[in-house]
Each structure stands twice: as C-alpha cells, then as structure tokens.
N, C-alpha and C. Protein backbone atom coordinates (compact mmCIF):
# COMPACT_ATOMS: atom_id res chain seq x y z
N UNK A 1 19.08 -3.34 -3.66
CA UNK A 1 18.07 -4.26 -3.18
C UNK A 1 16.78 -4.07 -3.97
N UNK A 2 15.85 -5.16 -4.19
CA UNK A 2 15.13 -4.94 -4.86
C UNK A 2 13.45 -4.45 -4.13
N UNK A 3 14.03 -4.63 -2.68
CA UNK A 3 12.45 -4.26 -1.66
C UNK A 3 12.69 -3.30 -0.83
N UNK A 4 11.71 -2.33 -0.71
CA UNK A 4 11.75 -1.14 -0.22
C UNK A 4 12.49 -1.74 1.61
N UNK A 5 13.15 -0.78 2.24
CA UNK A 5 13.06 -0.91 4.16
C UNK A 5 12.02 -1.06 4.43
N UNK A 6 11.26 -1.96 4.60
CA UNK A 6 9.81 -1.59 5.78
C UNK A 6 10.43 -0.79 7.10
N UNK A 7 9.36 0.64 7.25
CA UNK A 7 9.32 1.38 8.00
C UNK A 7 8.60 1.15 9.62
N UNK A 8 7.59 0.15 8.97
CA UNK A 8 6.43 -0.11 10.34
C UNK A 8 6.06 -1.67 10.06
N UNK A 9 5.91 -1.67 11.55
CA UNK A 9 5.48 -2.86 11.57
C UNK A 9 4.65 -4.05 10.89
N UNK A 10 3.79 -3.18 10.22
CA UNK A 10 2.76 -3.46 8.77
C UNK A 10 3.60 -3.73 7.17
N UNK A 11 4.32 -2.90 7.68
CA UNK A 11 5.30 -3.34 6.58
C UNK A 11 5.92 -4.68 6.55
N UNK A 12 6.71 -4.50 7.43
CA UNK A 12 7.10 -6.20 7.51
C UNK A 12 6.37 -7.14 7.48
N UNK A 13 5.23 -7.11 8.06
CA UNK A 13 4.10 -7.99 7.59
C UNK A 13 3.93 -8.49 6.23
N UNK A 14 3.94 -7.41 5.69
CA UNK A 14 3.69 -7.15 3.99
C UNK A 14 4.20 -8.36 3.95
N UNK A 15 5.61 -7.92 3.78
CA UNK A 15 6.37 -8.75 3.41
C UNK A 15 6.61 -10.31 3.56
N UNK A 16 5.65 -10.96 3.72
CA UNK A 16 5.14 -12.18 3.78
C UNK A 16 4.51 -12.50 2.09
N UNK A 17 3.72 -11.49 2.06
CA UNK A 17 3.63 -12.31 0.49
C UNK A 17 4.26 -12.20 -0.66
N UNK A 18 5.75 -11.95 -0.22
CA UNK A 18 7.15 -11.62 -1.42
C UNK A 18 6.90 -13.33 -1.58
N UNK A 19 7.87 -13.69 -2.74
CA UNK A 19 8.79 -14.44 -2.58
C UNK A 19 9.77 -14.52 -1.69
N UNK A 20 10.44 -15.47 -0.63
CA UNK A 20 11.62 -15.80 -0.32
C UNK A 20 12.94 -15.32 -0.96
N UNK A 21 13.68 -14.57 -0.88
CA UNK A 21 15.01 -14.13 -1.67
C UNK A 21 15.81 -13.59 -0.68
N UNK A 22 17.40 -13.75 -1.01
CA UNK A 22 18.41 -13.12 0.10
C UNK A 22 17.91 -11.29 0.39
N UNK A 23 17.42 -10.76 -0.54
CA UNK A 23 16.93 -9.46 -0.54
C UNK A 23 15.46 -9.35 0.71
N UNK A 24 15.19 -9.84 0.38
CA UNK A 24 13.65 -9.81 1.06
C UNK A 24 14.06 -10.16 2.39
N UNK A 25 15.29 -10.70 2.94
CA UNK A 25 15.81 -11.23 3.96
C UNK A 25 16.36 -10.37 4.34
N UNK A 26 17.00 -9.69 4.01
CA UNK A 26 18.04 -8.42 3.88
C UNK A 26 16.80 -6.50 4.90
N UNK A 27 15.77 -6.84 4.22
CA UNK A 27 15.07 -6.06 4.08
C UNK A 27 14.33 -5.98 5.64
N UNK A 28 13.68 -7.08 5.22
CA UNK A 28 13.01 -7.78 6.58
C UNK A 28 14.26 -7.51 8.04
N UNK A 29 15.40 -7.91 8.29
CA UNK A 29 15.92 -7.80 9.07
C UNK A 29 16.74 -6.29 9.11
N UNK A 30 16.32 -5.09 8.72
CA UNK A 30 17.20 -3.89 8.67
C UNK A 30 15.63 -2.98 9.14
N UNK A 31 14.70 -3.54 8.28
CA UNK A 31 13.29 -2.95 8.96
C UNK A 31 13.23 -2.85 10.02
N UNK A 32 13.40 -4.83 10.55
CA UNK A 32 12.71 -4.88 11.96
C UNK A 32 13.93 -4.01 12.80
N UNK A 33 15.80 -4.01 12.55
CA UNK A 33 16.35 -3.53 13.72
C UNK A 33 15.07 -1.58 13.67
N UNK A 34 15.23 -1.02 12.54
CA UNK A 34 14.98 0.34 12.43
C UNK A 34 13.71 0.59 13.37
N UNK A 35 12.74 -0.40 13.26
CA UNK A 35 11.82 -0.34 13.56
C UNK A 35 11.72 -0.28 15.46
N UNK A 36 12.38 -1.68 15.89
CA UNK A 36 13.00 -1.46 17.09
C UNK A 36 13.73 -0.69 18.30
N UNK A 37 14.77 0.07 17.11
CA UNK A 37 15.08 1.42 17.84
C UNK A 37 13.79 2.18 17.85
N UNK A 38 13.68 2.42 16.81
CA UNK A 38 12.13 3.44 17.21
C UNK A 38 11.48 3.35 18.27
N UNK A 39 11.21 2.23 18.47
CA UNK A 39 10.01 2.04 19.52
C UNK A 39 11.16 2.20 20.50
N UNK A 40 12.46 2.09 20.71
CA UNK A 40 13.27 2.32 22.22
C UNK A 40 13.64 1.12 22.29
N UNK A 41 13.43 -0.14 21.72
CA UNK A 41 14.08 -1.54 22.25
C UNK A 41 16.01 -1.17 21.88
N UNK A 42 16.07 -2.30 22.47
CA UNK A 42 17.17 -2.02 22.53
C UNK A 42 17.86 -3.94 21.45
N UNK A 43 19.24 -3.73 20.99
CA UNK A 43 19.67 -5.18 20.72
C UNK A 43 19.59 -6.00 21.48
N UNK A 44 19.72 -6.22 22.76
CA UNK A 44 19.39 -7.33 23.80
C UNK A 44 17.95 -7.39 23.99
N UNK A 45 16.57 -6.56 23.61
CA UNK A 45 15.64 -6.98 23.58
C UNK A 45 14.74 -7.65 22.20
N UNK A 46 15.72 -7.49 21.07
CA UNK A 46 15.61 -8.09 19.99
C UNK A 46 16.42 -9.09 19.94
N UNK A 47 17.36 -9.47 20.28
CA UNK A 47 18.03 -10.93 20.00
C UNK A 47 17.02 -11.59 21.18
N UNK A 48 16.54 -11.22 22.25
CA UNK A 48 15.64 -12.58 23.30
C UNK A 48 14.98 -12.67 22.17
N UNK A 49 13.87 -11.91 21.95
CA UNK A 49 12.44 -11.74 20.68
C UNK A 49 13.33 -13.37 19.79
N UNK A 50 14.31 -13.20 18.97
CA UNK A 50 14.45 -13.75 17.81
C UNK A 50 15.13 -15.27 18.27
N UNK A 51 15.38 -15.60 20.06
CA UNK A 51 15.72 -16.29 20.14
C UNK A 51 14.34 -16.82 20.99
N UNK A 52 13.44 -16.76 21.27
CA UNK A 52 12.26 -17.49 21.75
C UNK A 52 12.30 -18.12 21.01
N UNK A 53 11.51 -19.29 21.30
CA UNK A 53 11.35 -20.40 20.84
C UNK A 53 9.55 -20.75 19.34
N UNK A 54 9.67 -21.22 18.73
CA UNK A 54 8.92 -20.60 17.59
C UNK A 54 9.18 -21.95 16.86
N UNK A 55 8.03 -22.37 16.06
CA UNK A 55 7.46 -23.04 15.13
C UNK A 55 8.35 -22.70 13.85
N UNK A 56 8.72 -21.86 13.80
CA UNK A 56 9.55 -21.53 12.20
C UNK A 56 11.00 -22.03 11.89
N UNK A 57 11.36 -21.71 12.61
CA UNK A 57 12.84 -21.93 13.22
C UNK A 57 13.49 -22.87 14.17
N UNK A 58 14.32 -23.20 14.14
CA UNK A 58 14.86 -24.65 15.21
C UNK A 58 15.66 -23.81 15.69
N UNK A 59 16.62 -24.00 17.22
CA UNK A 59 17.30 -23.41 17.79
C UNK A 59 18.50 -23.01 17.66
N UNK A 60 19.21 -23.71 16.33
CA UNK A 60 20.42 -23.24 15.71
C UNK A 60 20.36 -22.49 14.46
N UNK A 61 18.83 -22.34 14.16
CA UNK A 61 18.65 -21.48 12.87
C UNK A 61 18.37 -20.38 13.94
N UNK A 62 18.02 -20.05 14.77
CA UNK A 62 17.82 -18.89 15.97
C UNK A 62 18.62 -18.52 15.89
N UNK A 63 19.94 -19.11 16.83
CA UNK A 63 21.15 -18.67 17.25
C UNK A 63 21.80 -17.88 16.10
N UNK A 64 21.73 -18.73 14.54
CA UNK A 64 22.24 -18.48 14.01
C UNK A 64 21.67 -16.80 13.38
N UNK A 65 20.46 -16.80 12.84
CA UNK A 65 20.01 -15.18 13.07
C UNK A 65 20.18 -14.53 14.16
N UNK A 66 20.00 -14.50 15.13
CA UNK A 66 20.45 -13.86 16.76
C UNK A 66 21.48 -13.34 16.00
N UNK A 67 22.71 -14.09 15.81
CA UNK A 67 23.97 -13.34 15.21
C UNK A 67 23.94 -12.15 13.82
N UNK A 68 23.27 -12.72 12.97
CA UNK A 68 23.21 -11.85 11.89
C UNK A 68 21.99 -10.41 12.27
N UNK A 69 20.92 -10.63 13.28
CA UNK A 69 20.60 -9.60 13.51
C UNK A 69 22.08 -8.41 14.14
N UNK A 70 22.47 -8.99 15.20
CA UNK A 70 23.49 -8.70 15.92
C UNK A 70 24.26 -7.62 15.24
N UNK A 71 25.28 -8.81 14.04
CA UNK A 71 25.92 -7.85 13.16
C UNK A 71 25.26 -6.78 12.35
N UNK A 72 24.22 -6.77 12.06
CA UNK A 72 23.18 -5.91 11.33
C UNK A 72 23.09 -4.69 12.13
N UNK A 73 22.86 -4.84 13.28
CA UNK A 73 22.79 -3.86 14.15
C UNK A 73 23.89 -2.81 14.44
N UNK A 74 25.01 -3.67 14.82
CA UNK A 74 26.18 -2.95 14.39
C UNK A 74 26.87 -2.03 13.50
N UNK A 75 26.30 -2.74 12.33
CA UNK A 75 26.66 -2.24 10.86
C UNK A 75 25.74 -0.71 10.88
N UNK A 76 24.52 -0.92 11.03
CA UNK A 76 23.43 0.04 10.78
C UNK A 76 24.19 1.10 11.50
N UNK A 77 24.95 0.75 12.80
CA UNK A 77 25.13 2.04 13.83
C UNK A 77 26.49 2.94 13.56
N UNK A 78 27.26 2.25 12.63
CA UNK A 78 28.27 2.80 11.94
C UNK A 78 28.14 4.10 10.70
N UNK A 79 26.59 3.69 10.19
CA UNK A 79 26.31 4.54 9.26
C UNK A 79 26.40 6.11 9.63
C-alpha cells in the first residue's frame, strides 16, 4: 500500500487531502476498524456509525461499505 494505517483519529482526517485511490480506501477503512477497537467499539457500533444517514453517500453505497467494513473486520481478526 502506498499510505501509512492511520493510527488516530487525526490521522484519518489527514487523509482527506490524498487523492482518492483504492489504497487510500484501503487505509482509511483498516485505520478507522483499528482505531475503533481501541476506543472499545465494537463492529455493530461501527456498521450503525457507517450506516447513518450522510450527505456523502446514498443508502446502497452505505449498505454496500457496512459490508466491506464488516469483512475488513473479520479479516483483521484472523491476523
């Protein structure tokens, strides 16, 4: 990958003034699960978070991340 894990929340922020790329996407969503456990959330309190409703996203681009966080989460917990 070509972008560091964001560790903190500031980090991911950062990451707003990348370019757009499957990497930066990649990054962004492995941060925020890491970041999440940290703080104690749990996957069911990050898929509500990513399925509220929001200006960025329409409700099947939601659903559809909801899932890829999902599997992300999974994956991470195998490591």
């Amino acid at each position: 990958m070509n972008y560091p894990i964001p560790a903190n929340p500031k980090d991911i922020v950062n990451l707003r003034q990348q370019s757009i790329s499957p990497d930066l996407v990649a990054a962004a969503i492995v941060g925020t699960i890491q970041v999440a456990r940290a703080e104690g959330r749990s996957l069911e309190d990050l898929i509500n978070e990513v399925l509220t409703d929001d200006a960025l996203l329409d409700s099947a681009q939601r659903r559809w991340l909801s899932e890829v966080v999902a599997i992300a989460w999974r994956d991470l917990s195998q490591e």
